[in-house]
N, C-alpha and C. Protein backbone atom coordinates (compact mmCIF):
# COMPACT_ATOMS: atom_id res chain seq x y z
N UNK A 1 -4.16 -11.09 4.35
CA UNK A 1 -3.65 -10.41 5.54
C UNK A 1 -4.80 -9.80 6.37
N UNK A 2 -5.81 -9.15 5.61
CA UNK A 2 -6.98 -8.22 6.28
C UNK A 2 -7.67 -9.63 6.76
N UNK A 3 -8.19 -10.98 6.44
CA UNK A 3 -8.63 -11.59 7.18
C UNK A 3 -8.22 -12.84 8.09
N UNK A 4 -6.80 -12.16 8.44
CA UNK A 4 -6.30 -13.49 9.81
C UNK A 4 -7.05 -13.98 10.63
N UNK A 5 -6.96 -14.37 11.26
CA UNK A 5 -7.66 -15.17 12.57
C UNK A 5 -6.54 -14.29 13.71
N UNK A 6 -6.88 -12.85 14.11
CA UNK A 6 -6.17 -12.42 15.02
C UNK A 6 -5.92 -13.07 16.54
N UNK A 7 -6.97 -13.71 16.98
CA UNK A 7 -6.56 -14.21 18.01
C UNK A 7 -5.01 -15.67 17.99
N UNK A 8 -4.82 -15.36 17.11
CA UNK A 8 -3.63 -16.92 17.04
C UNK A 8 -2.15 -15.20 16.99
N UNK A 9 -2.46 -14.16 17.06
CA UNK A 9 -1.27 -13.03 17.38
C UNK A 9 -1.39 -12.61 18.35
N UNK A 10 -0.29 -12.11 19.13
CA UNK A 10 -0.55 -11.27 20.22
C UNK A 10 -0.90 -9.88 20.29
N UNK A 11 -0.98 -9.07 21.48
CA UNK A 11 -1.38 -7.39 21.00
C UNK A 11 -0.21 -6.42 20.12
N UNK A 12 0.83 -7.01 20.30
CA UNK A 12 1.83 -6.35 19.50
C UNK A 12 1.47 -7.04 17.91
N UNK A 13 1.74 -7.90 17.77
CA UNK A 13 1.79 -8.35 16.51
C UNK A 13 0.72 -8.40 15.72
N UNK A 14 -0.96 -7.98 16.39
CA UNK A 14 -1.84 -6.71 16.05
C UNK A 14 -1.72 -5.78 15.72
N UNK A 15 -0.55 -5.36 16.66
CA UNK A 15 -0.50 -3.52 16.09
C UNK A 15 0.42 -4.13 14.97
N UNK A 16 1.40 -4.52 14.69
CA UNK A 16 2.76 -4.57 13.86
C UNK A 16 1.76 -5.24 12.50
N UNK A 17 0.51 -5.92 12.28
CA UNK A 17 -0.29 -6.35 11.23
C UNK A 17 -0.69 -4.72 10.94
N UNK A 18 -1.29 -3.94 12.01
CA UNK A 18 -2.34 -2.57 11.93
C UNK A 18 -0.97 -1.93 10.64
N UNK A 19 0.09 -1.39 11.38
CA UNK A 19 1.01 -0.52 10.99
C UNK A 19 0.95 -1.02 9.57
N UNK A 20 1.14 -2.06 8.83
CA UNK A 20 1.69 -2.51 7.68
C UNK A 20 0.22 -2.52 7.14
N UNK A 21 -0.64 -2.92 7.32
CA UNK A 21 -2.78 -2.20 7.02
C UNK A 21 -2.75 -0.89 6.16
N UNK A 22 -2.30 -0.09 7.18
CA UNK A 22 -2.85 1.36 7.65
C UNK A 22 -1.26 1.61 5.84
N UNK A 23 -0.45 1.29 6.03
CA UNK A 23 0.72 1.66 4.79
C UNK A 23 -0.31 1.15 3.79
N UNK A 24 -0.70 0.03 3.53
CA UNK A 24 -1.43 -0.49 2.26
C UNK A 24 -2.62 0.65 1.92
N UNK A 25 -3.67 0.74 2.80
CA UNK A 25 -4.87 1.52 2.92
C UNK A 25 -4.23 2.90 2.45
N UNK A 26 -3.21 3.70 2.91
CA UNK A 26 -2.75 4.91 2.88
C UNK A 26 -1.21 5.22 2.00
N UNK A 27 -1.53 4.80 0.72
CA UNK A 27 -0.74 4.91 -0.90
C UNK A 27 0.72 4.18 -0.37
N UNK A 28 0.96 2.92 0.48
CA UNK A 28 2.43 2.46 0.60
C UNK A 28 2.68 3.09 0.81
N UNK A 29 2.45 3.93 2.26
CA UNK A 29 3.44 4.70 3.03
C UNK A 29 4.61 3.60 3.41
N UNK A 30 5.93 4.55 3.31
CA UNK A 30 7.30 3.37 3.94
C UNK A 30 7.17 3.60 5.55
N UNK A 31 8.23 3.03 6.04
CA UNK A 31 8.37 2.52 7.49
C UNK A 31 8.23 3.80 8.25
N UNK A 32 9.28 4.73 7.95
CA UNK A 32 9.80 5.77 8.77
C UNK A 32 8.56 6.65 8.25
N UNK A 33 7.85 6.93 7.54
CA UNK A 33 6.63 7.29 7.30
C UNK A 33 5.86 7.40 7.96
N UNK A 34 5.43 6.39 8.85
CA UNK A 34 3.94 5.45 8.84
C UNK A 34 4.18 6.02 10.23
N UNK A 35 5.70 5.63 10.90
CA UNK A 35 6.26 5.69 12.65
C UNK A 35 6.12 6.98 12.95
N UNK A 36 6.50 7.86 12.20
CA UNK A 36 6.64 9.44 12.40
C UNK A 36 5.44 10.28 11.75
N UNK A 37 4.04 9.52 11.63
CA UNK A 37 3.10 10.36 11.38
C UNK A 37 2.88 11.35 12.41
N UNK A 38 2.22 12.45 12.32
CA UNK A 38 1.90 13.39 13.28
C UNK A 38 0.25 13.56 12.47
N UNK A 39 -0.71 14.37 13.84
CA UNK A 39 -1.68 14.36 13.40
C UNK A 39 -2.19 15.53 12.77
N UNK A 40 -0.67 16.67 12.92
CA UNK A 40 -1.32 17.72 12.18
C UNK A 40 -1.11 17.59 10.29
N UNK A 41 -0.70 16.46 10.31
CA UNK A 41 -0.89 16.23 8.59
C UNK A 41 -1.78 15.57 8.24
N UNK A 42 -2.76 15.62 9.17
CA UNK A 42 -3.81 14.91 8.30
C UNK A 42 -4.96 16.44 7.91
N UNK A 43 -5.40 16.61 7.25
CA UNK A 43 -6.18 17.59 6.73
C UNK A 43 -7.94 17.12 6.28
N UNK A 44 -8.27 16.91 7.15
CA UNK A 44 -9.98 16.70 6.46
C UNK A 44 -9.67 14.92 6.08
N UNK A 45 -10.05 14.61 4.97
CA UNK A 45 -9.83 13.28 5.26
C UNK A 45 -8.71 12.86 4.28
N UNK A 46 -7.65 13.48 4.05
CA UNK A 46 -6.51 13.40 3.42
C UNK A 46 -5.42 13.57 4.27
N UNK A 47 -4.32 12.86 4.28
CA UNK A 47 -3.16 13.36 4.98
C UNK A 47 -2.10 13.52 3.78
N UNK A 48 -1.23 14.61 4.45
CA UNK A 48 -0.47 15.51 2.61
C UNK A 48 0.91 15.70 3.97
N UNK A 49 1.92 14.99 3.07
CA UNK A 49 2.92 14.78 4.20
C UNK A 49 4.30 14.87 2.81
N UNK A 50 5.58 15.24 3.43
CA UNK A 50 7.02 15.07 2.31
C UNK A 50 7.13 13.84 2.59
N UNK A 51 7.35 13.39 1.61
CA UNK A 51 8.06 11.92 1.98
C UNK A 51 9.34 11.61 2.29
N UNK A 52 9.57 10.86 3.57
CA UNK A 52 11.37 10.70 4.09
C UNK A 52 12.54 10.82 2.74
N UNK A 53 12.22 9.55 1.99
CA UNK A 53 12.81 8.74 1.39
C UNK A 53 12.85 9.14 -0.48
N UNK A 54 11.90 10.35 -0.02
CA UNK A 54 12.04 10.46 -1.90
C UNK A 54 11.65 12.47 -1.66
N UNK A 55 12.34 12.65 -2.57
CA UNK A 55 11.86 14.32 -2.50
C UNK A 55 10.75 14.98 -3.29
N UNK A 56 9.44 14.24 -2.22
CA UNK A 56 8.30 14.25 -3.26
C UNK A 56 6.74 14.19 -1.65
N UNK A 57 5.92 15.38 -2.41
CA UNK A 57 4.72 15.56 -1.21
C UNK A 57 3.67 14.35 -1.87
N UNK A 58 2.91 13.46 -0.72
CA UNK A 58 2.34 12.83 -1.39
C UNK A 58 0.96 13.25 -0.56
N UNK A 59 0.06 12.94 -1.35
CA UNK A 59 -1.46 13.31 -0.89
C UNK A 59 -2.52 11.91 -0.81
N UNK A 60 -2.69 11.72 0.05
CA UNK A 60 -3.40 10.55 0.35
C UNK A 60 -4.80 10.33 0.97
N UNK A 61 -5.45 9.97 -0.03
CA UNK A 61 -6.97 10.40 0.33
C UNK A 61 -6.87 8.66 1.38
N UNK A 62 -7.73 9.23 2.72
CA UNK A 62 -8.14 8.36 4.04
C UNK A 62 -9.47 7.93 3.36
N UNK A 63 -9.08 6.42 3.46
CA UNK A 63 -10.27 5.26 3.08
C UNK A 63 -10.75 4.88 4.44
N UNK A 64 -11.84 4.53 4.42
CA UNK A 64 -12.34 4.40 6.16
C UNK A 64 -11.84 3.28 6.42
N UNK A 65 -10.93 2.25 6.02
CA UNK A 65 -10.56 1.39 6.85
C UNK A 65 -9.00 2.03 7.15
N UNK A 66 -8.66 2.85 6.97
CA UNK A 66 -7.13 3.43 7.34
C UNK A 66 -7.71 4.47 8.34
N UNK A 67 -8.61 4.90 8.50
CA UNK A 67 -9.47 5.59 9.32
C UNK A 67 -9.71 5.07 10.86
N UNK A 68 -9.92 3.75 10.83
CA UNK A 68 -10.50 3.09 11.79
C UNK A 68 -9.19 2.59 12.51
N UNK A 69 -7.83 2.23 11.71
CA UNK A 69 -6.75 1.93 12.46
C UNK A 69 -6.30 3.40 12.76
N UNK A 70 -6.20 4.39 12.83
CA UNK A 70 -5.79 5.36 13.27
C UNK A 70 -6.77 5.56 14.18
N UNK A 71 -7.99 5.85 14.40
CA UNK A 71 -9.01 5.94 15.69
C UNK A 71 -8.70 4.99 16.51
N UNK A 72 -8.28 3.44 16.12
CA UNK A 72 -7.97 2.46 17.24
C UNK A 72 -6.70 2.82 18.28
N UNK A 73 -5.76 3.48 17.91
CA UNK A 73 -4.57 4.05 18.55
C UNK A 73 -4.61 5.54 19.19
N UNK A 74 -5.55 6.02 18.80
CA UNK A 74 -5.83 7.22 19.11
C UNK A 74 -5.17 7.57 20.70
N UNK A 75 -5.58 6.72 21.90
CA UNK A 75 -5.62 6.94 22.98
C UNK A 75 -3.84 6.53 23.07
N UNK A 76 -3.61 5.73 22.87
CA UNK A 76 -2.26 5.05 23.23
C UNK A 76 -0.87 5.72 22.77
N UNK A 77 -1.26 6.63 21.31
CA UNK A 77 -0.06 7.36 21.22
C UNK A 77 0.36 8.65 21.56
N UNK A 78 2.11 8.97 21.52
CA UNK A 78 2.39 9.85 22.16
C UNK A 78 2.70 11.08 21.74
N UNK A 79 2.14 11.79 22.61
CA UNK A 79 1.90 13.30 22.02
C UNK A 79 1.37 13.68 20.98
N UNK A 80 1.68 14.11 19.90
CA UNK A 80 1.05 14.28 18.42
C UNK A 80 1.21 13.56 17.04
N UNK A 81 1.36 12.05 17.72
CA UNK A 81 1.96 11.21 16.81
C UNK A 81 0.78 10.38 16.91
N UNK A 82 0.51 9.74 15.25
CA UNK A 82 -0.72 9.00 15.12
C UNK A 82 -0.67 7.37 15.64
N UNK A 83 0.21 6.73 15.57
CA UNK A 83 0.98 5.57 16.30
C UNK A 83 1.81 5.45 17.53
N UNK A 84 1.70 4.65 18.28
CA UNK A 84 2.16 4.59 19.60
C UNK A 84 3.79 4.08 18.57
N UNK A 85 4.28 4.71 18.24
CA UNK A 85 5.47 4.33 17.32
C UNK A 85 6.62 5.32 18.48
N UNK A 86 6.80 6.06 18.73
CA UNK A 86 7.31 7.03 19.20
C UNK A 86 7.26 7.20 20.49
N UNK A 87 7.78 7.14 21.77
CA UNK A 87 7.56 7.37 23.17
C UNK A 87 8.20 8.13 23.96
N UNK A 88 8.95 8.43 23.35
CA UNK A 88 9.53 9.93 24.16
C UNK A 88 10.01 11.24 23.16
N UNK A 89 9.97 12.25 24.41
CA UNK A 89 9.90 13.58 23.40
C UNK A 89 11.51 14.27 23.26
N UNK A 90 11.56 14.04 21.56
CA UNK A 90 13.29 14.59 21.28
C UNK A 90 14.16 13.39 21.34
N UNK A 91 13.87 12.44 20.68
CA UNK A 91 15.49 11.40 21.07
C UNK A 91 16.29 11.75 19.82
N UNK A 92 17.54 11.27 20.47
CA UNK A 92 18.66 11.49 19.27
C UNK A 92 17.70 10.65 18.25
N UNK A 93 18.83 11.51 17.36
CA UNK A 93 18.21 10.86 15.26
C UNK A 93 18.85 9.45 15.49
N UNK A 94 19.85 8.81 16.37
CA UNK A 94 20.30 7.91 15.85
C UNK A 94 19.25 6.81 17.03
N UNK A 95 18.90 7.42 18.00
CA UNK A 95 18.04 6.26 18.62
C UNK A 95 16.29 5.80 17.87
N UNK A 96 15.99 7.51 16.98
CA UNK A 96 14.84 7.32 16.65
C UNK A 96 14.70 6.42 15.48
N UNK A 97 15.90 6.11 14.57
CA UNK A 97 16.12 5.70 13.45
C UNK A 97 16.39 4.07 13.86
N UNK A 98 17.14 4.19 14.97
CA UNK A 98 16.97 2.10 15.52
C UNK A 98 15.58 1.74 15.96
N UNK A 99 15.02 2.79 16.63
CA UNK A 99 13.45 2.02 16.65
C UNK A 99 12.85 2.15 16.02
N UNK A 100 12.55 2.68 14.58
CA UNK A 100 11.85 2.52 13.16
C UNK A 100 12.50 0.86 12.61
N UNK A 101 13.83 1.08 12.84
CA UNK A 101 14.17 -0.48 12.35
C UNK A 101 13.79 -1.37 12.62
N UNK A 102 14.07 -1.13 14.18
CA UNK A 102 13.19 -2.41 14.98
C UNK A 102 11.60 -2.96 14.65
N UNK A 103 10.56 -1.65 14.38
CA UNK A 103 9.77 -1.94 14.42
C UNK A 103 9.42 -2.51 13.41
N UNK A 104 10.23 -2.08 11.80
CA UNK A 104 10.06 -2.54 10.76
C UNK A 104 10.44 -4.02 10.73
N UNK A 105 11.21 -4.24 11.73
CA UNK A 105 11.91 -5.80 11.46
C UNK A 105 10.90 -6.70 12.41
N UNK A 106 9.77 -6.10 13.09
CA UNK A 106 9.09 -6.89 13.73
C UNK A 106 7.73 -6.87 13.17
N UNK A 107 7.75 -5.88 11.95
CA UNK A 107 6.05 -5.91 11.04
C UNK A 107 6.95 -7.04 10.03
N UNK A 108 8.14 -7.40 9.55
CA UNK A 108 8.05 -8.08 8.74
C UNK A 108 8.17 -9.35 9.41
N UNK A 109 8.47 -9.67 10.70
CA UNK A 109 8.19 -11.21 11.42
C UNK A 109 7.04 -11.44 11.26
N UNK A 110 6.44 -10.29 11.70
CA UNK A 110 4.72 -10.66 11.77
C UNK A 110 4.20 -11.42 10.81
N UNK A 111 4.78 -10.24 9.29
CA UNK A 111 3.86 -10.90 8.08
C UNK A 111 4.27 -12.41 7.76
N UNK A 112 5.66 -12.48 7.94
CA UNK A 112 5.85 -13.85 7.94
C UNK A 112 5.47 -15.27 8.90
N UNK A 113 5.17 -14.79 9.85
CA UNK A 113 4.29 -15.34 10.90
C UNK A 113 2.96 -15.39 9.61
N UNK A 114 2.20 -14.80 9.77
CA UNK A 114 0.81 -14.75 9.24
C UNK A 114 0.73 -15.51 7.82
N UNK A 115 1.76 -15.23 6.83
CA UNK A 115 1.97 -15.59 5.85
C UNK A 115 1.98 -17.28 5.64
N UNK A 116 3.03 -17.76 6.74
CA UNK A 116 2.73 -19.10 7.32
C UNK A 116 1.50 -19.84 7.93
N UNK A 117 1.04 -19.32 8.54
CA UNK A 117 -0.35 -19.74 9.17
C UNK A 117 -1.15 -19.92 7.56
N UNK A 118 -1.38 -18.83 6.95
CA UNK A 118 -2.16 -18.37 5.76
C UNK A 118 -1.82 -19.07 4.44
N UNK A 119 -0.76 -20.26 5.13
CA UNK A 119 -0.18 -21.02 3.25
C UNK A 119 -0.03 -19.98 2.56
N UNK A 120 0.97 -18.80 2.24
CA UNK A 120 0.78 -17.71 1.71
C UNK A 120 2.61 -17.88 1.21
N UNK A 121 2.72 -18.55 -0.16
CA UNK A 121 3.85 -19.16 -0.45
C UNK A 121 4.73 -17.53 -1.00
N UNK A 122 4.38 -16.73 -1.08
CA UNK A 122 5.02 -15.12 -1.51
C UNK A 122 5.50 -14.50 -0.08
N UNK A 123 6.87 -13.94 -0.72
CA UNK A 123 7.35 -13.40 0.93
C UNK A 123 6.69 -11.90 0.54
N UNK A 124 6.12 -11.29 2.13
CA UNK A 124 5.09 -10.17 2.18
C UNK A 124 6.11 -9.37 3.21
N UNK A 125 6.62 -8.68 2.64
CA UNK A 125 7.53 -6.84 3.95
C UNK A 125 6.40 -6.15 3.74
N UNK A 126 6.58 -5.11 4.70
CA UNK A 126 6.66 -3.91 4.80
C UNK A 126 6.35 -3.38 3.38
N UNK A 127 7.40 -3.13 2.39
CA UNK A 127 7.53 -3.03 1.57
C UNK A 127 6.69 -3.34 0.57
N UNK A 128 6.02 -4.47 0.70
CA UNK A 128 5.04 -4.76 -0.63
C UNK A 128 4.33 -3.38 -0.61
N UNK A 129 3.46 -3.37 0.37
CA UNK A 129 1.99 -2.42 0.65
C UNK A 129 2.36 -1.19 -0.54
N UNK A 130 3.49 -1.01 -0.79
CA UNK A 130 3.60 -0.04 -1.38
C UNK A 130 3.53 -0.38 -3.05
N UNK A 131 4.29 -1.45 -3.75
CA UNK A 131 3.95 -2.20 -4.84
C UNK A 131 2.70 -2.46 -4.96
N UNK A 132 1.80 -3.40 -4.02
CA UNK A 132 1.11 -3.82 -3.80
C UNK A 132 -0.59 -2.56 -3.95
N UNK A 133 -0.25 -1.49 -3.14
CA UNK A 133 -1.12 -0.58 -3.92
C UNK A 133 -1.36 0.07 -5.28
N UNK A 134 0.01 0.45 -5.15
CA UNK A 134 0.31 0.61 -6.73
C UNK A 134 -0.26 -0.13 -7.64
N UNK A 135 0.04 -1.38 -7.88
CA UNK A 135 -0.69 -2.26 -8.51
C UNK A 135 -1.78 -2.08 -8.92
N UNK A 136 -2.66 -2.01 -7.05
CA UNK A 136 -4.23 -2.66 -7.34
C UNK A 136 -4.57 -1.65 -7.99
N UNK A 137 -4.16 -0.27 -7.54
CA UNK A 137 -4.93 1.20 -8.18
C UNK A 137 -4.75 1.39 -10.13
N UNK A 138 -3.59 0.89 -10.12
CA UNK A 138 -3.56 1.06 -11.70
C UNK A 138 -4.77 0.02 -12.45
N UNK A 139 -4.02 -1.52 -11.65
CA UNK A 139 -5.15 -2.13 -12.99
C UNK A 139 -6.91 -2.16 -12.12
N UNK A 140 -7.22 -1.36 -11.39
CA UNK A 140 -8.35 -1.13 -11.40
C UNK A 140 -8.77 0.20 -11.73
N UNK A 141 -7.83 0.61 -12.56
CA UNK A 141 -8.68 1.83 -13.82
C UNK A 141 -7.84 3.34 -12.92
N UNK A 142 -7.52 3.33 -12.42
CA UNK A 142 -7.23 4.90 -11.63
C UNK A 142 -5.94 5.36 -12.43
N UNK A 143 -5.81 6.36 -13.03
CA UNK A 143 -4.86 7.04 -13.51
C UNK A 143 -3.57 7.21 -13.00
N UNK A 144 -2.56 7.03 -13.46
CA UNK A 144 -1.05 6.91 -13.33
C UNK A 144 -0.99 8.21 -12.44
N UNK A 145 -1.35 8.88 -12.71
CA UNK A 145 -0.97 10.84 -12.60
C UNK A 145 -1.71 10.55 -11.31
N UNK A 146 -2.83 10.36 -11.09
CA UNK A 146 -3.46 10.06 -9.91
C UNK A 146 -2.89 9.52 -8.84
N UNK A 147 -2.43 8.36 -9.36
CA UNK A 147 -1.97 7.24 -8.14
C UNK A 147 -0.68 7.60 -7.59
N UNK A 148 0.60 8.04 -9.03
CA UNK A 148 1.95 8.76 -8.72
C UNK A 148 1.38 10.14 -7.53
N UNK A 149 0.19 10.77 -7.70
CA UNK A 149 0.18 11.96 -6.35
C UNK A 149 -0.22 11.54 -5.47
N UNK A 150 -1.19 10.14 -5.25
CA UNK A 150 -1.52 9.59 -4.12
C UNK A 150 -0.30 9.43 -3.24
N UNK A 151 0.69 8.35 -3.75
CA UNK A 151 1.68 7.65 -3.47
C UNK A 151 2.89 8.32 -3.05
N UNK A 152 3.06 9.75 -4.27
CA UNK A 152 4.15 10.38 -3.34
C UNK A 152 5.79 10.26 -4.06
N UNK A 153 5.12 9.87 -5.89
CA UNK A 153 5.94 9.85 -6.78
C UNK A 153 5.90 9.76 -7.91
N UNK A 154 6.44 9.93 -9.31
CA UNK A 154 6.03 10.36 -10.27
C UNK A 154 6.01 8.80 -11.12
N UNK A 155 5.49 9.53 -12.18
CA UNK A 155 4.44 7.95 -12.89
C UNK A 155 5.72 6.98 -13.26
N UNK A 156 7.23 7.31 -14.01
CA UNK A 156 7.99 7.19 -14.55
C UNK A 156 8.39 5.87 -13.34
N UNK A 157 8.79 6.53 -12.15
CA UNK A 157 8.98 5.97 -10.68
C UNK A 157 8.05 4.59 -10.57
N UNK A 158 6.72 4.72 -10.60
CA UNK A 158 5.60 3.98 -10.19
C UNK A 158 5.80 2.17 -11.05
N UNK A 159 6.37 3.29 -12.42
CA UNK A 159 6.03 1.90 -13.57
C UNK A 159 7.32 1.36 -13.15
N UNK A 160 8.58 1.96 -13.15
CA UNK A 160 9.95 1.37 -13.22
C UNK A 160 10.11 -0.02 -11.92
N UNK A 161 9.31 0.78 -11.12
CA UNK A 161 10.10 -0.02 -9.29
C UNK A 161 8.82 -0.42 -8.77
N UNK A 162 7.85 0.21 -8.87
CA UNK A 162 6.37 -1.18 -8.27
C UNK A 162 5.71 -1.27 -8.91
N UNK A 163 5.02 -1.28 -10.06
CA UNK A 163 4.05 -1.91 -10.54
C UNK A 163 4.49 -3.25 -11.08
N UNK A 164 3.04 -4.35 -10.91
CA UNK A 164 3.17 -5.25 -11.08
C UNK A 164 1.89 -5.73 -11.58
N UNK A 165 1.67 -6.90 -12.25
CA UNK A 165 0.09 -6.67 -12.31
C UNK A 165 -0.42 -7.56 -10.99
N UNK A 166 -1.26 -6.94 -10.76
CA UNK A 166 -2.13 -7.30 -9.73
C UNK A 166 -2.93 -8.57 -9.16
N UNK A 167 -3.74 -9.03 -10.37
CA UNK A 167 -4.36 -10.23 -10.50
C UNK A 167 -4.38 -10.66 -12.21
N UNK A 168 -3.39 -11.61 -12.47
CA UNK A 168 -2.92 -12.22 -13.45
C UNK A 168 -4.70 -13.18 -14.04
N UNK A 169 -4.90 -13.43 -13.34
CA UNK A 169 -6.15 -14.10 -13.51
C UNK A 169 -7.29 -13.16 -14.42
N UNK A 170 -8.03 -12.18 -13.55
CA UNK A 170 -8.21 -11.83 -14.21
C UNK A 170 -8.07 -10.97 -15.61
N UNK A 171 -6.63 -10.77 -15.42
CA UNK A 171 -6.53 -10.11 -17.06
C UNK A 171 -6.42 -10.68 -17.63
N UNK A 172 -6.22 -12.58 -17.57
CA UNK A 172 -6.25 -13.17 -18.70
C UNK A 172 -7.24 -13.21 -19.41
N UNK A 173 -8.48 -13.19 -18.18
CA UNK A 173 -9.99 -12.98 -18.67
C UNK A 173 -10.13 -12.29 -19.44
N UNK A 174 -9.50 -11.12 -19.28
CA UNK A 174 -10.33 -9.88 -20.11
C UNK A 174 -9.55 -9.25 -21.93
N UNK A 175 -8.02 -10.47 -21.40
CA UNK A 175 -7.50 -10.68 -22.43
C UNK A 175 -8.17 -11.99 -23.51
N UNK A 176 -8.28 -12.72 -23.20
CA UNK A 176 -9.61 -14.06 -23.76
C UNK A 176 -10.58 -13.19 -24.56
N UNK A 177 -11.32 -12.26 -23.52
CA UNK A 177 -12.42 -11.90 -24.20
C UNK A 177 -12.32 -10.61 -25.54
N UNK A 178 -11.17 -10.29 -25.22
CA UNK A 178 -10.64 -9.37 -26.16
C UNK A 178 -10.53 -9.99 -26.95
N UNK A 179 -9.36 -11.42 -27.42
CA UNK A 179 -8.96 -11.30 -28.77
C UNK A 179 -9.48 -12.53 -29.25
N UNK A 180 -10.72 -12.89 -28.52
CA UNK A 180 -11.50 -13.90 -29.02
C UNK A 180 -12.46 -13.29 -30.13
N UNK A 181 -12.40 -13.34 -31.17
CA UNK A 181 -13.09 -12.94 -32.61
C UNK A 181 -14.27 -13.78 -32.70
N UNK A 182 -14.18 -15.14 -33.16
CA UNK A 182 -14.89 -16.29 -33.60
C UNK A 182 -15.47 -15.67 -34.52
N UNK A 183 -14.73 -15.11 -35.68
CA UNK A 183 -15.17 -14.65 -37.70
C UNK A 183 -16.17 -13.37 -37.18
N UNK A 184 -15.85 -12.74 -35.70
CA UNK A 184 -16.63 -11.82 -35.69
C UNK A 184 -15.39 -10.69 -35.41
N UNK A 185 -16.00 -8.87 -35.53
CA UNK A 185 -15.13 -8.10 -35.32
C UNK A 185 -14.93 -7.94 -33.73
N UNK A 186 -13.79 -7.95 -33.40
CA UNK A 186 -13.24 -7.79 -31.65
C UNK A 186 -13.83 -6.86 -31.37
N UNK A 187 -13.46 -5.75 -31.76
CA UNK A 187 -14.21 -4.09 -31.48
C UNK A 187 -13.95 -3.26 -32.07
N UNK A 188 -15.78 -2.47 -32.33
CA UNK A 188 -15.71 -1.99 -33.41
C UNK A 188 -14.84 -0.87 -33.91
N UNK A 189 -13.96 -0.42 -32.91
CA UNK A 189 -13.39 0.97 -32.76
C UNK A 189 -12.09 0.54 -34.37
N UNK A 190 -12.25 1.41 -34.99
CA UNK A 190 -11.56 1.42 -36.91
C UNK A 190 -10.45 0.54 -36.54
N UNK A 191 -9.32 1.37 -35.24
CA UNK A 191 -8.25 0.80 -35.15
C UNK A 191 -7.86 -0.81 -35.14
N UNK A 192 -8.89 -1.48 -35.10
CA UNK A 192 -8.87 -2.93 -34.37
C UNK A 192 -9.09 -3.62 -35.99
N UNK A 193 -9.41 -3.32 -37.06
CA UNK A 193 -9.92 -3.49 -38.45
C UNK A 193 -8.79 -4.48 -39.06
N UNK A 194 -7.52 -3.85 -38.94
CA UNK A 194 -6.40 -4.64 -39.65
C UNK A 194 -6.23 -5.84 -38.98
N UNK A 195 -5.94 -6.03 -37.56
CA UNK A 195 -6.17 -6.96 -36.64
C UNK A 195 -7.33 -8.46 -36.73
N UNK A 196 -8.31 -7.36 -37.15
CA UNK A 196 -9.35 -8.43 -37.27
C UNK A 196 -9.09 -9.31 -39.13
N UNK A 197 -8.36 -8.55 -39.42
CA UNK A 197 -8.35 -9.84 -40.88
C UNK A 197 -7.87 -10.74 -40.71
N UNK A 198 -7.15 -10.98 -39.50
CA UNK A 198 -6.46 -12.41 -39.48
C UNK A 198 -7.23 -13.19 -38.33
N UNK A 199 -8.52 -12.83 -37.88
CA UNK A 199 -9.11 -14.01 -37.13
C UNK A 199 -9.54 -15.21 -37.71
């Protein structure tokens, strides 16, 4: 996704790639999330916001590429909102809640647009970015407790409904190299002792 060939999208379907970016980069923020940022939640280089959809504060440390899509919009959005997501001040709950839909239903054309171009045989929403971080952060070593406060929910949550593993590939690797013995001990740690009598 991060390396399309943007010129084959238009400027919307730039921003509608940015919006669904900026969720991956920033712990799977959801839709109504991402639309209704304001900039007084961002704090230093963390933004610490309630989450719509779950009754839970999540703290999200800003990676400089979630950095750089929020500076790119800077000028274009309205009033104190970090995305040109929002354009007028005070609409009814029920008009603000059809254009979160909308917009969500036009980041997931996008990805499917892109997904196509990209031979990219997995259907990609909105929605992944949030699995999809989850994921990468666990099996690249970051603590459950960690990632559940990044994200904006508790570990129990994280394992049940998105985690997935990440790259199957390599853990086969690192599974290979684990329980490959060859009449030698796997590792030396005591626990592994009973294990190793049957190589």
């Amino acid at each position: 996704m991060e390396t399309v060939d943007r010129t084959l999208l238009g400027k919307k379907e730039s921003f509608y790639l940015d919006l669904f970016l900026f969720s991956y980069y920033a712990g799977g923020m959801s839709a109504i999330d991402v639309c209704l940022l304001t900039r007084d939640r961002i704090k230093g280089d963390m933004i610490i916001y309630d989450r719509t959809k779950f009754d839970k504060q999540a703290r999200v440390i800003l990676i400089d590429k979630a950095i750089e899509i929020i500076e790119r919009y800077r000028n274009e959005a309205y009033m104190n909102y970090v995305f040109p997501t929002i354009k007028r001040c005070n609409p009814t709950q029920a008009k603000l809640y059809g254009r979160i839909k909308r917009i969500n239903e036009k980041v997931n054309q996008t990805l499917k647009k892109i997904c196509k171009l990209s031979d990219i045989d997995q259907r990609i929403t909105w929605s992944t970015a949030r699995s999809s971080y989850i994921s990468r952060m666990i099996d690249d070593g970051f603590h459950p407790l960690q990632v559940a406060e990044l994200a904006g929910n508790s570990p129990q949550t994280i394992y049940r409904h998105y985690y997935t593993i990440s790259n199957k590939e390599k853990m086969k690797e690192k599974m290979n190299q684990a329980f490959n013995c060859n009449g030698q001990l796997c590792n030396t740690h005591y626990s592994y002792s009973i294990i190793y009598s049957m190589c």
